[in-house]
Protein backbone atom coordinates (compact mmCIF):
# COMPACT_ATOMS: atom_id res chain seq x y z
CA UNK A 1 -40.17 64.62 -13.12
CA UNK A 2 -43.54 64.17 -12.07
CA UNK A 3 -45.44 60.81 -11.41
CA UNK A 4 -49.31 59.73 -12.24
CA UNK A 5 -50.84 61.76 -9.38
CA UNK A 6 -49.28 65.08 -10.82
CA UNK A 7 -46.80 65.37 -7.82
CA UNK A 8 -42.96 65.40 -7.94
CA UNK A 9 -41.51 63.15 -5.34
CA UNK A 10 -39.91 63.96 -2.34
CA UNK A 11 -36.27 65.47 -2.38
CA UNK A 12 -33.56 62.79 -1.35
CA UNK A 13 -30.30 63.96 0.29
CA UNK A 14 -26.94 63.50 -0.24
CA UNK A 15 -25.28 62.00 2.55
CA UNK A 16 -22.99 59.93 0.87
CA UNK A 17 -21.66 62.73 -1.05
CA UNK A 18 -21.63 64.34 2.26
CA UNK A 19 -20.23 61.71 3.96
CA UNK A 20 -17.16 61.11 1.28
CA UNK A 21 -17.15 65.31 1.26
CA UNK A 22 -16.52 65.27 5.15
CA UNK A 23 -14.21 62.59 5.58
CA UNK A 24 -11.79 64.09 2.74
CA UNK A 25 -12.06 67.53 4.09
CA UNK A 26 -10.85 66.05 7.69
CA UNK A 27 -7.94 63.78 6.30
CA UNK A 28 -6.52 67.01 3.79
CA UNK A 29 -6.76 69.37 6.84
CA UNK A 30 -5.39 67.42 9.82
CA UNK A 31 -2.63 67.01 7.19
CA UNK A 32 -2.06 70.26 6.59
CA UNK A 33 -2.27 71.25 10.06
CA UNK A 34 0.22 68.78 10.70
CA UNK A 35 2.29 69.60 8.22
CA UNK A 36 2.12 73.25 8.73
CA UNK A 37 3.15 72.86 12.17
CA UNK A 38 6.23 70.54 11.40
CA UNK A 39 7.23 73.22 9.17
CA UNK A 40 6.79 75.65 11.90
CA UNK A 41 4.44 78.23 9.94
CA UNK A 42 1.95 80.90 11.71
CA UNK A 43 0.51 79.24 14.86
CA UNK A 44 -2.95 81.15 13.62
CA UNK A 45 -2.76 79.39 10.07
CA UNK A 46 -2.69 76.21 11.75
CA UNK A 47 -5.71 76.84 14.06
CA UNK A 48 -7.80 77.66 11.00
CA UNK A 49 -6.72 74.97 9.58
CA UNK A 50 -7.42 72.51 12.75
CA UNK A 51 -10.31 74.34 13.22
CA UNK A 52 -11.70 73.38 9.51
CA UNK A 53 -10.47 69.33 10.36
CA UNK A 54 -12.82 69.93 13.32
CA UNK A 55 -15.78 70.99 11.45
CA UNK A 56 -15.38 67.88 8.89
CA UNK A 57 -14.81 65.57 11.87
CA UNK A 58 -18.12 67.18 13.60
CA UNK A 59 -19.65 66.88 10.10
CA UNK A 60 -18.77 63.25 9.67
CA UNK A 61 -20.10 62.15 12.78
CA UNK A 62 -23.46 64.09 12.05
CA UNK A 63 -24.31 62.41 8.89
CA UNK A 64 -22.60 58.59 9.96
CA UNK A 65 -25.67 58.99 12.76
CA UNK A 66 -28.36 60.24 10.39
CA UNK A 67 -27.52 57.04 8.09
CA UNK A 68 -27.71 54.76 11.38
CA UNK A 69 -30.88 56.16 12.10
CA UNK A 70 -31.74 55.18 8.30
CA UNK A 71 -32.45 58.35 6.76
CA UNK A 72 -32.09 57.42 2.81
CA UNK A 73 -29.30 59.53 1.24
């Protein structure tokens, strides 16, 4: 979609999507890791699976600060 100068506008991001995405992604795998390790399966699945609640919970924080900051989205 273009406006009356002939110019699209400027891209808008998707940090609520991101935002719902991250926090989803951290509560379904620190409760499989959990889970996992109650049930006392592979010590390495549950480090991946840790590992992915720690890149949701880094991911979270990220885009909580951007929105503080104000950055539409």
């Amino acid at each position: 979609m273009t406006n009356l100068s002939g110019t699209s506008p400027p891209p808008r991001s998707a940090l609520t999507l991101r935002l719902v995405l991250a926090g989803f992604g951290l509560i379904v795998c620190a409760g499989a890791a959990l889970l996992f390790a109650y049930y006392g399966l592979p010590a390495a699945l549950i480090v991946i699976v840790a590992l992915a609640a720690l890149v949701a919970a880094v991911d979270l924080v990220i885009v909580i600060r951007r929105k503080a900051h104000g950055e539409p989205g």
